[in-house]
Structures are given as structure tokens and as C-alpha cells.
Protein backbone atom coordinates (compact mmCIF):
# COMPACT_ATOMS: atom_id res chain seq x y z
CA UNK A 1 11.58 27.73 -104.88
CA UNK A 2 13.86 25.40 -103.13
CA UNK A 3 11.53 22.92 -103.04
CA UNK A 4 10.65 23.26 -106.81
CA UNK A 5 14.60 22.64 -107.54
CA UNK A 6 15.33 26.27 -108.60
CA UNK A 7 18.43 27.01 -109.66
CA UNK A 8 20.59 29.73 -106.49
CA UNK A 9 20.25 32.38 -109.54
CA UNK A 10 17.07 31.54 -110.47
CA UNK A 11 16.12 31.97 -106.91
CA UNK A 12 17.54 35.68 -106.34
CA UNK A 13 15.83 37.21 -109.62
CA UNK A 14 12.89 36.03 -108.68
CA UNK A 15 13.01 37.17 -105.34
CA UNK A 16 14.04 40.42 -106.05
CA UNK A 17 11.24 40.73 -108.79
CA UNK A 18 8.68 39.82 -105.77
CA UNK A 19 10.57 42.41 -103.43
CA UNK A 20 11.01 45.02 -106.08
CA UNK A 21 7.73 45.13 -108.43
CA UNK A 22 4.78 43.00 -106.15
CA UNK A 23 5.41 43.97 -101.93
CA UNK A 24 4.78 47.40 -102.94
CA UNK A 25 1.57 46.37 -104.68
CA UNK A 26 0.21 44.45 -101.75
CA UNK A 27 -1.40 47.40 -99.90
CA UNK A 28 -1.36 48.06 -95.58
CA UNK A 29 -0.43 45.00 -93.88
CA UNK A 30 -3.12 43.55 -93.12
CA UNK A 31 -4.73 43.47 -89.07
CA UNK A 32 -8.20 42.32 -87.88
CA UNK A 33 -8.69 46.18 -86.69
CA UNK A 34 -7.35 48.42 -89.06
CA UNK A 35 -8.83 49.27 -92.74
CA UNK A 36 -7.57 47.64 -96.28
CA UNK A 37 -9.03 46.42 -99.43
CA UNK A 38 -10.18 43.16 -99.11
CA UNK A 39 -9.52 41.18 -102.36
CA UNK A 40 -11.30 38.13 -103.44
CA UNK A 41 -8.34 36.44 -104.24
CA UNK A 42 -8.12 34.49 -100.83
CA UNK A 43 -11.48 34.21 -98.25
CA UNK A 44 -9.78 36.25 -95.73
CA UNK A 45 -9.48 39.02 -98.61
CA UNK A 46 -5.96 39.07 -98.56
CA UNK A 47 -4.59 40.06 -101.91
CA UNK A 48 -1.48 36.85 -102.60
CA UNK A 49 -1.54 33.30 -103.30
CA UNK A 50 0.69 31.05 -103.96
CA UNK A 51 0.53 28.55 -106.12
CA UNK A 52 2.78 24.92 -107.38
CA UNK A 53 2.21 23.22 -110.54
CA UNK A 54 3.20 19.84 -108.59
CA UNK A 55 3.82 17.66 -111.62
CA UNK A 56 6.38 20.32 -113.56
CA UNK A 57 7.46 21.76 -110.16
CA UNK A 58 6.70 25.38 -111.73
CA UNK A 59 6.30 27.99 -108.85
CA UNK A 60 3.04 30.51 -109.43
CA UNK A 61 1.91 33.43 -107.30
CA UNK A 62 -0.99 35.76 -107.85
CA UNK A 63 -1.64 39.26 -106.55
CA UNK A 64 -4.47 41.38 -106.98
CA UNK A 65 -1.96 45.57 -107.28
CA UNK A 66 -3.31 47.53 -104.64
CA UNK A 67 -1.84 51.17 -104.28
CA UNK A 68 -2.34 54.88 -102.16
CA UNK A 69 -5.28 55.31 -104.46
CA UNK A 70 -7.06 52.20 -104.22
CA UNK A 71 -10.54 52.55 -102.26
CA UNK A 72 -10.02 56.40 -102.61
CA UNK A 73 -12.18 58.57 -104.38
CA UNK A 74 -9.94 58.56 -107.25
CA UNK A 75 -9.78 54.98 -107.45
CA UNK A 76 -13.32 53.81 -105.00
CA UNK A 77 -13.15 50.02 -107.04
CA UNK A 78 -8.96 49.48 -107.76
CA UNK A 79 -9.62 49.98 -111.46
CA UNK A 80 -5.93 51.51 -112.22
CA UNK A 81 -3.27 50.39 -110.21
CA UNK A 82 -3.10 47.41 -112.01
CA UNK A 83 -1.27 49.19 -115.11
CA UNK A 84 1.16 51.13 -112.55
CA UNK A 85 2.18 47.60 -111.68
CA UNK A 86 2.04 46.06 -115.26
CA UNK A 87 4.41 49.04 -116.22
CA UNK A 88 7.16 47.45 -113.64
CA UNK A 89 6.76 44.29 -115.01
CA UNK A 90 7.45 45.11 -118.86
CA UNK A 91 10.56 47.16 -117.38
CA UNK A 92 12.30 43.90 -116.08
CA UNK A 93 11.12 41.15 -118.93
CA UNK A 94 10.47 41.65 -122.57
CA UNK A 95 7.94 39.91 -124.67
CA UNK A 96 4.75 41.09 -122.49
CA UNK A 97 2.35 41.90 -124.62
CA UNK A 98 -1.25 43.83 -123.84
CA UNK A 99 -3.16 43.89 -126.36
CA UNK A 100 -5.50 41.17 -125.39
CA UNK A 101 -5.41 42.46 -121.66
CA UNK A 102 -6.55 46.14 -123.05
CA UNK A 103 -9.47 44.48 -124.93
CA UNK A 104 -10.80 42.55 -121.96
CA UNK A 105 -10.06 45.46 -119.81
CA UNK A 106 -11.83 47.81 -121.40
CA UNK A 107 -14.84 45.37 -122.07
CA UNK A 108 -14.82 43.81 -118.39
CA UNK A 109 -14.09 46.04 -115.54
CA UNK A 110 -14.87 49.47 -114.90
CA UNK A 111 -14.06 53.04 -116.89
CA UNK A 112 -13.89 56.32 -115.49
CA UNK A 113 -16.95 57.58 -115.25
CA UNK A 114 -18.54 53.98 -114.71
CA UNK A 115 -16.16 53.58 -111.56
CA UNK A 116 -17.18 57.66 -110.07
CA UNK A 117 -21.16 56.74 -111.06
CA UNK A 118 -21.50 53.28 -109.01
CA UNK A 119 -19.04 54.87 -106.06
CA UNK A 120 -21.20 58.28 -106.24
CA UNK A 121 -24.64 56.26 -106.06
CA UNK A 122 -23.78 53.94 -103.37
CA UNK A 123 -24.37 51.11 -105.69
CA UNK A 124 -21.48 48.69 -104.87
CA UNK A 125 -22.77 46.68 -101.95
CA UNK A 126 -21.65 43.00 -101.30
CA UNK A 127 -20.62 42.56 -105.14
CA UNK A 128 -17.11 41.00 -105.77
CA UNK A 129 -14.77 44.39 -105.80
CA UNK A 130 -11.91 42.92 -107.31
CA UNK A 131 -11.34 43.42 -111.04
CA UNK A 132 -8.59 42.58 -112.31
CA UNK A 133 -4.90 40.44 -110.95
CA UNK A 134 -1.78 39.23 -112.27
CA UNK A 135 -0.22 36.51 -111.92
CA UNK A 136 3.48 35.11 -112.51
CA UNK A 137 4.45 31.79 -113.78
CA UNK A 138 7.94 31.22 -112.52
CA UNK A 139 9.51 29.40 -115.48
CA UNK A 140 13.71 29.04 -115.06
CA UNK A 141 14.92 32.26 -114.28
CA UNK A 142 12.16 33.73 -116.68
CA UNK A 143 8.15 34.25 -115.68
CA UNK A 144 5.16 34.28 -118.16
CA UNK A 145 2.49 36.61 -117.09
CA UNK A 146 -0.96 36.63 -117.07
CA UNK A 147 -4.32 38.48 -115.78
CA UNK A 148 -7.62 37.33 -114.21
CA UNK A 149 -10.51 40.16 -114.93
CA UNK A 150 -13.77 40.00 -112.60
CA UNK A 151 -16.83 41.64 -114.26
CA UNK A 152 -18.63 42.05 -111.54
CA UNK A 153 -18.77 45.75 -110.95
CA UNK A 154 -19.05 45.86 -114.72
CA UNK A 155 -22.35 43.97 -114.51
CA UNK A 156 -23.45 46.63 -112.22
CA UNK A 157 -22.70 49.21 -114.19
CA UNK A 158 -23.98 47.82 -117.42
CA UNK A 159 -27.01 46.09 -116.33
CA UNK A 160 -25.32 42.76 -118.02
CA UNK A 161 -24.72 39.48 -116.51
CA UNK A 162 -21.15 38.59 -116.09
CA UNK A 163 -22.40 35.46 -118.47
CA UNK A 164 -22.96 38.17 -120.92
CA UNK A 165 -19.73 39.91 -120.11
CA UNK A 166 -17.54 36.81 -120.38
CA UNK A 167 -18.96 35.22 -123.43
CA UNK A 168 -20.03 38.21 -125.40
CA UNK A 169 -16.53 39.41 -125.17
CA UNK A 170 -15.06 36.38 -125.92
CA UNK A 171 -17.24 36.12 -129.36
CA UNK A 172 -16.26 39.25 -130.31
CA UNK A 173 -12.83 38.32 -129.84
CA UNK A 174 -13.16 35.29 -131.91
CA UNK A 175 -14.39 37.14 -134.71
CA UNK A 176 -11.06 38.62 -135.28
CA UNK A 177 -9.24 35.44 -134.32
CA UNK A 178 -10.95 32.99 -135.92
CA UNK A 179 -8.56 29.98 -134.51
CA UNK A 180 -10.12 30.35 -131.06
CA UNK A 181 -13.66 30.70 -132.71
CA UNK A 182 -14.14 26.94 -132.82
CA UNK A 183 -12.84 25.88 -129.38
CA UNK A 184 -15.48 28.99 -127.90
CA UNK A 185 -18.41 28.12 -129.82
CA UNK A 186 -18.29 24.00 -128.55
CA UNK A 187 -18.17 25.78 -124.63
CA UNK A 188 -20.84 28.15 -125.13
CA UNK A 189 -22.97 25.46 -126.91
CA UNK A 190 -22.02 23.17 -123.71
CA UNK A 191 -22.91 26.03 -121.01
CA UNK A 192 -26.05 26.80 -122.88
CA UNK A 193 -27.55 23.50 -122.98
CA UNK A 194 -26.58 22.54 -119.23
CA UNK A 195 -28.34 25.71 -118.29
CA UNK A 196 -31.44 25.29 -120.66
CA UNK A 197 -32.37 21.84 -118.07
CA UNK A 198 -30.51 23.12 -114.57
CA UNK A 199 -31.91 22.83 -111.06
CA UNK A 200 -31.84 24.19 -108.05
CA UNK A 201 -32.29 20.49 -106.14
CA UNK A 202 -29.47 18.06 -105.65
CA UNK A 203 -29.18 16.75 -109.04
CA UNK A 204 -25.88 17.85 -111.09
CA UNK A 205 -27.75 19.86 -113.97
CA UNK A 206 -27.49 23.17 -111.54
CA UNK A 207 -27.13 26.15 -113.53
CA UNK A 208 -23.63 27.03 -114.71
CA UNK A 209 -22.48 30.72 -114.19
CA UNK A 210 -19.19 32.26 -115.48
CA UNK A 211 -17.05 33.71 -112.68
CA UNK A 212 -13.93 35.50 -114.00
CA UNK A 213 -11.86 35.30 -117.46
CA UNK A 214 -7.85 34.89 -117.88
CA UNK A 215 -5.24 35.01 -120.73
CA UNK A 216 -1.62 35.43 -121.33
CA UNK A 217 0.06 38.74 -121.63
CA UNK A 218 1.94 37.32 -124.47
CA UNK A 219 1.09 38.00 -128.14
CA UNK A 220 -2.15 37.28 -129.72
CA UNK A 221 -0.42 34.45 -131.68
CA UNK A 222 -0.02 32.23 -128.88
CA UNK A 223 -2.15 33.92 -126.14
CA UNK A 224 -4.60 31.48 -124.08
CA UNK A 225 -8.26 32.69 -123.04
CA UNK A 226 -9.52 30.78 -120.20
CA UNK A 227 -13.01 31.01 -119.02
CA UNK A 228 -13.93 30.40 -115.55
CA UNK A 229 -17.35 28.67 -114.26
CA UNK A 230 -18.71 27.78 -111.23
CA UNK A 231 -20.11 24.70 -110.11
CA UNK A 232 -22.33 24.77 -106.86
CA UNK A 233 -23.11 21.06 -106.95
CA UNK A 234 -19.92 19.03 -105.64
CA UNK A 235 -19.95 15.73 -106.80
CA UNK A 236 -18.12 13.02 -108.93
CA UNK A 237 -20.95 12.80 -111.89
CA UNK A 238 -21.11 17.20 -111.64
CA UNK A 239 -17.25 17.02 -112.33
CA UNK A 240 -17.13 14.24 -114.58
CA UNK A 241 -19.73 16.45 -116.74
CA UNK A 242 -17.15 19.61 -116.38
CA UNK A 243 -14.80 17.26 -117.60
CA UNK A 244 -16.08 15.40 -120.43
CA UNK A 245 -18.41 18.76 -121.63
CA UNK A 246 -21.16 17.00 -120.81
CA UNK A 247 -19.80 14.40 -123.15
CA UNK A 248 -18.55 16.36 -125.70
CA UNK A 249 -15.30 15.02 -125.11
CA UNK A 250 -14.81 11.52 -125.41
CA UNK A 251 -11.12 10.65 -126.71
CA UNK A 252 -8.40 8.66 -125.39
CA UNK A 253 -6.85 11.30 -123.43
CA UNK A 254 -10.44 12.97 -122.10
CA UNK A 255 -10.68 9.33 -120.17
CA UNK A 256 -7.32 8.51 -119.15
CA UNK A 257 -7.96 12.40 -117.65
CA UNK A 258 -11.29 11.49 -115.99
CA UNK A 259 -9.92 8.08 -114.46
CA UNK A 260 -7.10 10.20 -112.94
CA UNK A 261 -10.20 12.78 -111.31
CA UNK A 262 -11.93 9.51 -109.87
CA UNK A 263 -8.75 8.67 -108.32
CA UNK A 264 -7.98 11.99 -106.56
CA UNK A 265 -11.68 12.29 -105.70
CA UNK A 266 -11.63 9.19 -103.50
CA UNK A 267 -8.07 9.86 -102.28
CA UNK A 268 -9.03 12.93 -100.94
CA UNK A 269 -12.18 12.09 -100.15
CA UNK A 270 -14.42 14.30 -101.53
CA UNK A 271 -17.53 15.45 -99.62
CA UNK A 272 -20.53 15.85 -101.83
CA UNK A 273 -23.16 18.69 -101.47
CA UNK A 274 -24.67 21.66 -103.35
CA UNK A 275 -22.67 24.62 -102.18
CA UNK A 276 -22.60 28.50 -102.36
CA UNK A 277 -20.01 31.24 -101.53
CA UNK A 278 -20.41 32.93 -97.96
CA UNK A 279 -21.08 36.72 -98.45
CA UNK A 280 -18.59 38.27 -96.06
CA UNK A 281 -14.71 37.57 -95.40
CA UNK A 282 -13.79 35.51 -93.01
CA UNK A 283 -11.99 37.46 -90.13
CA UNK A 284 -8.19 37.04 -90.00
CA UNK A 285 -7.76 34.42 -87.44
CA UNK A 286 -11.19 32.65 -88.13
CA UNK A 287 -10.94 28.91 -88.46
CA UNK A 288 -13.00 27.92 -91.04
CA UNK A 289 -16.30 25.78 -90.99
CA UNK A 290 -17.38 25.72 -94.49
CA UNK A 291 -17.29 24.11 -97.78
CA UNK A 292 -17.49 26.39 -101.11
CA UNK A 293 -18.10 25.22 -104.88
CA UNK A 294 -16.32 23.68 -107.54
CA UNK A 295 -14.88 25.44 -110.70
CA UNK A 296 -13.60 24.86 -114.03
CA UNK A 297 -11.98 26.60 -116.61
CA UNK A 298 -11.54 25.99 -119.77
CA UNK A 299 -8.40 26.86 -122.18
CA UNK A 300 -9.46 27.82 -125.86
CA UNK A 301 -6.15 27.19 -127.65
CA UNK A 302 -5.99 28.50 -131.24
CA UNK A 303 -6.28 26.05 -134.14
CA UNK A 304 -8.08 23.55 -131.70
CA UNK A 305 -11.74 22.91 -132.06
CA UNK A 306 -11.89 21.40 -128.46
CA UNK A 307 -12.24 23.30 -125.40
CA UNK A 308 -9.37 22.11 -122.99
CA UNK A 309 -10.73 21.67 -119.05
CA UNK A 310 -9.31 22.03 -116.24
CA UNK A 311 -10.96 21.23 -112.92
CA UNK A 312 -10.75 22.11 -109.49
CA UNK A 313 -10.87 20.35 -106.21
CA UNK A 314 -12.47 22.98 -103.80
CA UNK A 315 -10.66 21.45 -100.31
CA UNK A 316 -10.47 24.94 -98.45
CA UNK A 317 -11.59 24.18 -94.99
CA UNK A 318 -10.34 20.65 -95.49
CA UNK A 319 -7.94 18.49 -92.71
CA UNK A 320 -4.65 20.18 -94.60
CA UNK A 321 -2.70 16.56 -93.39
CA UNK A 322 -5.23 14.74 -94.78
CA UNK A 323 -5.71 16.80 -97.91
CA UNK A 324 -1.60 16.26 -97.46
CA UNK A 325 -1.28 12.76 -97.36
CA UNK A 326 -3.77 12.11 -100.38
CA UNK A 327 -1.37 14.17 -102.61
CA UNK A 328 1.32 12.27 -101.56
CA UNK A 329 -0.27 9.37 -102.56
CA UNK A 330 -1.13 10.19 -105.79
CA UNK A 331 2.46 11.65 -106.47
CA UNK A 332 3.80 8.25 -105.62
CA UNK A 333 1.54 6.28 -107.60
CA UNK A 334 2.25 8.68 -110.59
CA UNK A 335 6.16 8.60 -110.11
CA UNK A 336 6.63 11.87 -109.16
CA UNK A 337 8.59 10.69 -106.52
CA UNK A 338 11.02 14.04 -106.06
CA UNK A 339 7.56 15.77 -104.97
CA UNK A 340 6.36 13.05 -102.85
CA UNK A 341 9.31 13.12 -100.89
CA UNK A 342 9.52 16.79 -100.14
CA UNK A 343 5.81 18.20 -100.52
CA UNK A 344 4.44 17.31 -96.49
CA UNK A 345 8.27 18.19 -95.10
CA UNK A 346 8.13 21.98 -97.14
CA UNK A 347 4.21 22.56 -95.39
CA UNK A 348 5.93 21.63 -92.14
CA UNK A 349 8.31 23.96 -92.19
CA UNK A 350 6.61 26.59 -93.05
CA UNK A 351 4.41 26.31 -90.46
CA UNK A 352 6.52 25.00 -88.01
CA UNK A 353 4.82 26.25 -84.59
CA UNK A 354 1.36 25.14 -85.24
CA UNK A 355 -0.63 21.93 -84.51
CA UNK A 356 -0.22 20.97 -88.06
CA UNK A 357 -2.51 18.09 -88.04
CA UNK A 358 -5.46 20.60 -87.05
CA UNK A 359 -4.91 22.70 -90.13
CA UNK A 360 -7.36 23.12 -92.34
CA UNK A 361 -6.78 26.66 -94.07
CA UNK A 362 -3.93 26.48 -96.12
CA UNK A 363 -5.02 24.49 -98.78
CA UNK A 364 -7.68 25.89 -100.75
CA UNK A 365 -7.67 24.43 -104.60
CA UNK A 366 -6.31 21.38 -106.51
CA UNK A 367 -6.56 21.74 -109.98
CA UNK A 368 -5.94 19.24 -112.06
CA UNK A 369 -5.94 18.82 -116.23
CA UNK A 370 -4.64 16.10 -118.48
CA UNK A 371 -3.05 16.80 -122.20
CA UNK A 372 -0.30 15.35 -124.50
CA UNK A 373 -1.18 11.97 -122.64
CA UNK A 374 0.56 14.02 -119.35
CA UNK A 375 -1.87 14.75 -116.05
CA UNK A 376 -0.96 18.25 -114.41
CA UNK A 377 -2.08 19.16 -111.15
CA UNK A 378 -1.76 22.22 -109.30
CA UNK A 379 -1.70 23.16 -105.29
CA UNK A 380 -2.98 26.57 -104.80
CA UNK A 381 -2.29 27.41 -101.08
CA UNK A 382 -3.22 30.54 -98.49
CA UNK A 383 0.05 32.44 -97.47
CA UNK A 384 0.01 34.04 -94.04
CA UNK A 385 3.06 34.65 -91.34
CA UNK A 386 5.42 31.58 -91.47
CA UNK A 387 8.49 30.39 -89.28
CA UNK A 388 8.85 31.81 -85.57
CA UNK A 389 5.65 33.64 -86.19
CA UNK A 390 2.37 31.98 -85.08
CA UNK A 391 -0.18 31.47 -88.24
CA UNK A 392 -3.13 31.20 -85.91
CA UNK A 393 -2.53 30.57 -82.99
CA UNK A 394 -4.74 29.30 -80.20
CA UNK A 395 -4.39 31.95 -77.85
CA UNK A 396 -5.72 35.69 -78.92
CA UNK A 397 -2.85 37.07 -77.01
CA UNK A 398 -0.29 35.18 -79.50
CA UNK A 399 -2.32 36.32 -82.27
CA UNK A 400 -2.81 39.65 -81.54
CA UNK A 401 1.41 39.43 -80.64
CA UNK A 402 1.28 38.80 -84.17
CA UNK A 403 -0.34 41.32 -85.90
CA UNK A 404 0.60 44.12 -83.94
């Protein structure tokens, strides 16, 4: 927050909103031994992340509400404590609105008796648990909400892809709001013919698959629906095609955006490859040796007939003070010079105990979009222990000092 020039008051509400209304949503503390939900938000299935919009200096987080219930027999998949912690929320800020979060909730993740049948069966194996998150966009001394739904289990229990999920309850949706209907029919038209000719070699045409679906607890009116793909193949030409819609999108601002994207891909310097998710966590303490996929997601704003991208550099795994000194790089080149200055000394003190030119876990995504002839781009970042407490240290005997 300091970083991000908060104002002192600014600072205190919204720490007491994160101490009040989201620590007592973040389950058991989390140990290598002992038993917790493990959320897909983060690879080590913890359930935060923080995140900084780097060119408005806008402080995010994202939690996935974990209570007493959660992975009990009255809540096996963490279906409900989501609205115990929605109902804290709407308590300290007004203007959050759920309709659109009860539609998608009710069409996406798990009921009742769909949540007791899959847990009664045994038929939840190594499927994503999560369903649902929120997340806070820290805006003044004010925060916009939103939620990310993960149909997974819902596929399950339905016998539907989560492509079907995702875009069939998207269409319906655009039925009754026809100013989104536009926007939603040029993606699904994209999606469907990229799939029609995908791969499974090296080429970029690999097949497209949705991954999770977001909007704004706000009313309908101004609401945002974002839809979330996965890309396997990393490469320049498979994100330029994310970008452009597989050249759907070819104005002014779509190729100042994509010159920006072939700028940050050789600053950071990409490594191309088809990739795939790991199955399990990764162990707290585990440093990483792997490379995941790319993503997109795409905004369907009402009244606009274009679908509005916005991609993501996968760099979890990454040399973080490499990954570091390429951001800085770009924020200098783009004049964001108040960010350049601070964003490598705010990592180091966080960390401030660890070799930090050996990380290379606490960056996991750049995102980065480009509208109103203005490129935004987005750190999202892995929180663990910071200050006098080891992150991961060399020695198990620190670590396990640590998480005692």
C-alpha cells in the first residue's frame, strides 16, 4: 500500500477490512504436515494472492473463503462459505450487488445435493476443488469487488464440459442483456474456429479450453463478464493470436497493444514450449522446476461489439530478479518512473533474508491489456512469511523453525 502511494487513512481501512472480514476466511495456517484445503488459487494451494495493477498503482488481493465447514461433510467441496464472507463484505461497503454472482453461482458450481452426491460417490479425484473466490480492488479508501467461479466440480456433476458451462451460461445471460450479446458472440465465434483446426503438435492452433469465469459484484448496468482460456502453447505468434482474436481485431489500439506484448516478451525473455498444468501441489517449501501455460481473458463490456483481451505472461518458476529487472525496464521506457524506482526495492524488503537473486517463486503472472490508447499491466505475486521470517530457506531446520 505504501508502495502504491496510499493515502495513512486509506491504509488503516483497508487493513482492518483484511484483518476483520478476509484472515478469518483463510482457513488453518498452513504446514507441510498438518491437513487444509488446498486452493487452486496459488500452486502451493494456498488460498491469497496478491496482486498490483503497476501502471495505476491499484493494490488487488484475492482469496478463495475457507471456513470450520469447508472439506466437512456439510461442506466436502467449499460450496458455501463464500456467501458467509460476501455477507461481511456488503456490511462494510454499499453498492455490492449479486445478482449476476447468484446467476453464475447457481449455473457453475455445485448445489446441495450435487455437492453430498459427488462427495458420497467418491467422484472428486484430482479435479480442480475450488469454486468460487473474491477478490478486492483497492481503489482510494474504497474497493470494488469481484468473483472468479471454477466449474469444474460442476462438470462432474453435470456430465458438461466447463466449455459448455462457461459459454452456455454466458449466452443465456446475453439473452437478457443484449449489450454484452455482441461482444460474446465475436469470442465464441473466435474459440470455435481455433478449435475446429487445433493440434496437439507444436504449432499454435492447440485447442482452446475455458478455465474459470469472473464479473463485478456491482450492478448489472455496468457489471464486466470475463472469460478465462487457457493456452498450452507458449509462444509470441500463440499470444499474438489471443491478442488480435485470431485477427479479429485489427485497429489502432489492438496494434499499438500487440507491439507493447512483443516488447515485454523479449524483455523478459520468454521461453517457448507447449505446456500443461502439473496434477498435484507443489509441497510448501518446494522450489519449483516447471513452466505452466498461458491464459487470456477476455472482458465483454456492454454496448461494445469487441471482445476486450487481456493476456498473461505465465513467469512462475522464472529468475524473480530477472523477471524483476525486465519490469523495470519496461516501466522506464513507458514513464512510469514512480514504479520503476520503487518496484525491485519493495520485493527486497519483503523478502529481506533470502538469496534474492535465486528466487524464482514469487512471481507467477504478468498480465497485460491496452485500451483508451493506455497499456495496463498487472504483477500477480505468491505471498508467504516476509521480514525476519525465512520464505524458504535453505536449511529444513530454518524452515521447519518456520512453520512450527
Amino acid at each position: 500500500l505504501q508502495t502504491a502511494n496510499y493515502s495513512i487513512d486509506a491504509q488503516y481501512r483497508h487493513l482492518g477490512i483484511y484483518k476483520s472480514h478476509v484472515i478469518p476466511f483463510l482457513g488453518v495456517y498452513p504446514t507441510r504436515s498438518g491437513e487444509r484445503w488446498l486452493s487452486i488459487l496459488t500452486r502451493y494451494g494456498t488460498p491469497f494472492e496478491l496482486s498490483l495493477n503497476c501502471s495505476d498503482s491499484v493494490v488487488r488481493y484475492t482469496y478463495e473463503p475457507i471456513n470450520a465447514a469447508t472439506g466437512s461433510h456439510l461442506d466436502p467441496f467449499n460450496t458455501f462459505a463464500i456467501w458467509e464472507a460476501l455477507k461481511k463484505h456488503i456490511e462494510s461497503q454499499p453498492g455490492i450487488d449479486l445478482e449476476w454472482f447468484s446467476y453464475f453461482k447457481q449455473e457453475l458450481t455445485l448445489d446441495a445435493n450435487e455437492s453430498t452426491y459427488l462427495h458420497s460417490q467418491n467422484l472428486v479425484k484430482e479435479q480442480i476443488k475450488t469454486q468460487n473466490k473474491l477478490a478486492l480492488d483497492l481503489k482510494g479508501d474504497k474497493f470494488v469487488l469481484k468473483t472468479y467461479i471454477y466449474p469444474e466440480l460442476k462438470s462432474v456433476a453435470t456430465g458438461k464440459s466447463v466449455q459448455e458451462l462457461v459459454f452456455g451460461s454466458v449466452r443465456k445471460l446475453a439473452q437478457k442483456h443484449k449489450s454484452i450479446r455482441p461482444a460474446f458472440e465475436m469470442l465464441e465465434d473466435y474459440v470455435q474456429s481455433r478449435n475446429k483446426f487445433s493440434t496437439t503438435d507444436d504449432s499454435h492452433n492447440t485447442l482452446l479450453s475455458s478455465r474459470l469465469l469472473s464479473c463485478d459484484l456491482i450492478s448489472p448496468t455496468k457489471s464486466r463478464v470475463k472469460i478465462y482460456l487457457l493456452e498450452r502453447m507458449v509462444s509470441l505468434l500463440a499470444m499474438e493470436d489471443l491478442w488480435t482474436l485470431g485477427g479479429r481485431r485489427e485497429d489502432q489500439s489492438t496494434i499499438e497493444g500487440l507491439e507493447m506484448i512483443r516488447e515485454l516478451w523479449g524483455l523478459l525473455n520468454m521461453s517457448p514450449g507447449l505446456r500443461a498444468y502439473p496434477e498435484p501441489y507443489l509441497p510448501l517449501g518446494a522450489i519449483p522446476n516447471e513452466q505452466l501455460p498461458s491464459m487470456a481473458n477476455y472482458t465483454l463490456h456492454h454496448n461494445d461489439p469487441i471482445p476486450e483481451p487481456q493476456v498473461y505472461f505465465t513467469v512462475f518458476g522464472m529468475n524473480d530478479m530477472e523477471v524483476t529487472n525486465a519490469l523495470t525496464t519496461f516501466f522506464m521506457r513507458h514513464e512510469w518512473s514512480d514504479m520503476a524506482s520503487k518496484y525491485k526495492a519493495c520485493l527486497r524488503e519483503s523478502f529481506p533474508h533470502h538469496n534474492y537473486e535465486a528466487l524464482n517463486y514469487i512471481h507467477s503472472y504478468i498480465s497485460f491489456s491496452y485500451r483508451k490508447n493506455k497499456p495496463y499491466l498487472s504483477v500477480y505475486l505468491h505471498s508467504f512469511e516476509t521480514g525476519k521470517w525465512p520464505v524458504f530457506p535453505e536449511g529444513l531446520i530454518a524452515f521447519d523453525a518456520c512453520r512450527r
